[in-house]
Protein backbone atom coordinates (compact mmCIF):
# COMPACT_ATOMS: atom_id res chain seq x y z
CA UNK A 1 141.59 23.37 81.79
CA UNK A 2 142.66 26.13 84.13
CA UNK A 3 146.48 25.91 86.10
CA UNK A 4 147.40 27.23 89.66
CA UNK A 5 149.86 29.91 89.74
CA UNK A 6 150.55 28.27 93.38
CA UNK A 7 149.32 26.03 95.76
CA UNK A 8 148.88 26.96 98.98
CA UNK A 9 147.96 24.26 101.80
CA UNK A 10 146.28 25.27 105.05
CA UNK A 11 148.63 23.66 108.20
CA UNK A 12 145.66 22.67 109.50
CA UNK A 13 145.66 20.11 106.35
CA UNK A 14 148.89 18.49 108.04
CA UNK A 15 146.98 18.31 111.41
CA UNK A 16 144.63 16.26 109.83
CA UNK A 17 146.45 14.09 107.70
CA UNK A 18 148.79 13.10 111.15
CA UNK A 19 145.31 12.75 113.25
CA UNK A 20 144.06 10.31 110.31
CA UNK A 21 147.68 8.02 110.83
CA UNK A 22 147.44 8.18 114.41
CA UNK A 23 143.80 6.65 114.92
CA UNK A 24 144.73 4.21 111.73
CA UNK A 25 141.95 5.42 108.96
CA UNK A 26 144.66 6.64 106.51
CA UNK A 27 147.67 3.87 107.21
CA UNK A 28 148.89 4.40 103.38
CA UNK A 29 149.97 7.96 104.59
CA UNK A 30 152.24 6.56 107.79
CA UNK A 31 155.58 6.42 105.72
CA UNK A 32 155.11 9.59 104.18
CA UNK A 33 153.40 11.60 106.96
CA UNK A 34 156.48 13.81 108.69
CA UNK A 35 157.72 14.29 105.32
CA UNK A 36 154.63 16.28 104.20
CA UNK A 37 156.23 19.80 104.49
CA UNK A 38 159.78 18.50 102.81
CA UNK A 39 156.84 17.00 99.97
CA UNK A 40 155.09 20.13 99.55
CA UNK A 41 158.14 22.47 98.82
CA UNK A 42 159.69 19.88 96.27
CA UNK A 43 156.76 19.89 94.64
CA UNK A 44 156.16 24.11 94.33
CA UNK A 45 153.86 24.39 96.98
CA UNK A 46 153.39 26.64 100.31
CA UNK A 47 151.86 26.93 103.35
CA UNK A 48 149.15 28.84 104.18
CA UNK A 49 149.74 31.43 107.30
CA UNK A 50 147.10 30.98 109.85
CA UNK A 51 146.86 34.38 110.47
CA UNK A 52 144.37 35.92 113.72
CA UNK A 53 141.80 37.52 110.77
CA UNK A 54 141.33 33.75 109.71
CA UNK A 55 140.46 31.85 112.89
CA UNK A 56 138.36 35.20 113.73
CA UNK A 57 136.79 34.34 110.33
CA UNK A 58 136.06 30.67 110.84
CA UNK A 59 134.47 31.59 114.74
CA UNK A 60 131.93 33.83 113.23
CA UNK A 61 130.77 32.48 109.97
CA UNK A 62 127.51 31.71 109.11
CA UNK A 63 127.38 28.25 109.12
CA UNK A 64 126.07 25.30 110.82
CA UNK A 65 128.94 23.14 110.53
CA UNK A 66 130.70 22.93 114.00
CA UNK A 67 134.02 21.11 112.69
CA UNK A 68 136.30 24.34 114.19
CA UNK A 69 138.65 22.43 111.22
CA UNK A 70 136.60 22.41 108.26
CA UNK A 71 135.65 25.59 109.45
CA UNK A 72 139.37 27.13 109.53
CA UNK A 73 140.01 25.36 105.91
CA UNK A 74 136.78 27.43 104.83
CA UNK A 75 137.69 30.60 106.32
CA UNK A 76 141.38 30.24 104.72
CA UNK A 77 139.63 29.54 101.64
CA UNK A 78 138.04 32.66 101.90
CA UNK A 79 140.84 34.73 103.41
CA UNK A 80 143.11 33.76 100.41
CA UNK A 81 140.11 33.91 97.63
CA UNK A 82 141.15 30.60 96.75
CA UNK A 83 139.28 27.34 96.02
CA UNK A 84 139.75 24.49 98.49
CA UNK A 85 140.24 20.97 97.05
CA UNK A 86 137.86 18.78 98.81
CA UNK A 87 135.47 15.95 97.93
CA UNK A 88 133.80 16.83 100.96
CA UNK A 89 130.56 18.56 99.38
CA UNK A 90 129.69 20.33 103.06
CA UNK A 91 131.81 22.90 101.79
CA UNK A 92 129.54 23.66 98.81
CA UNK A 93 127.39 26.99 99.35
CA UNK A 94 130.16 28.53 101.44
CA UNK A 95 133.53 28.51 99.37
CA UNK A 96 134.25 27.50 96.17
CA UNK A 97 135.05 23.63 96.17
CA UNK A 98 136.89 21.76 93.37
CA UNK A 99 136.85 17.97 93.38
């Protein structure tokens, strides 16, 4: 079994877990959601910077995917040299995926 030195966690990430809340697919999350960032430094982790080299990154990859999201989470992936943690296997082929 292999341990993180550190976890990093893209903002985009938060985006999405708030957008889920909002539109009611991921209601378990409401009580926690604007404590996310407070959650993530008790527990070791950091943000990710979203730097310009990253969204230039997730424009111009080649791939067919359009989500400009999933694509940013990819292309931070990448930037970082860091597997993303995703069951979402769309990522497989263009970053290394665990989950």
């Amino acid at each position: 079994m292999q341990t993180a030195g550190a976890v990093l966690v893209s903002p985009i990430t938060f985006f999405e877990i708030a957008q889920k809340v909002r539109l009611g697919t991921w209601p378990e999350m409401e009580p926690f959601v604007t404590q996310l960032p407070a959650l993530l430094e008790q527990q070791g982790g950091l943000v990710a910077t979203l730097e310009p080299a990253i969204s230039i990154t997730a424009g111009t990859m080649d791939w067919s995917h359009r989500d400009p999201f999933d694509r940013l989470l990819a292309a931070t992936a990448l930037h970082h040299n860091l597997p993303l943690v995703s069951a979402n296997t769309m990522f497989d082929g263009i970053i290394t995926r665990l989950w």
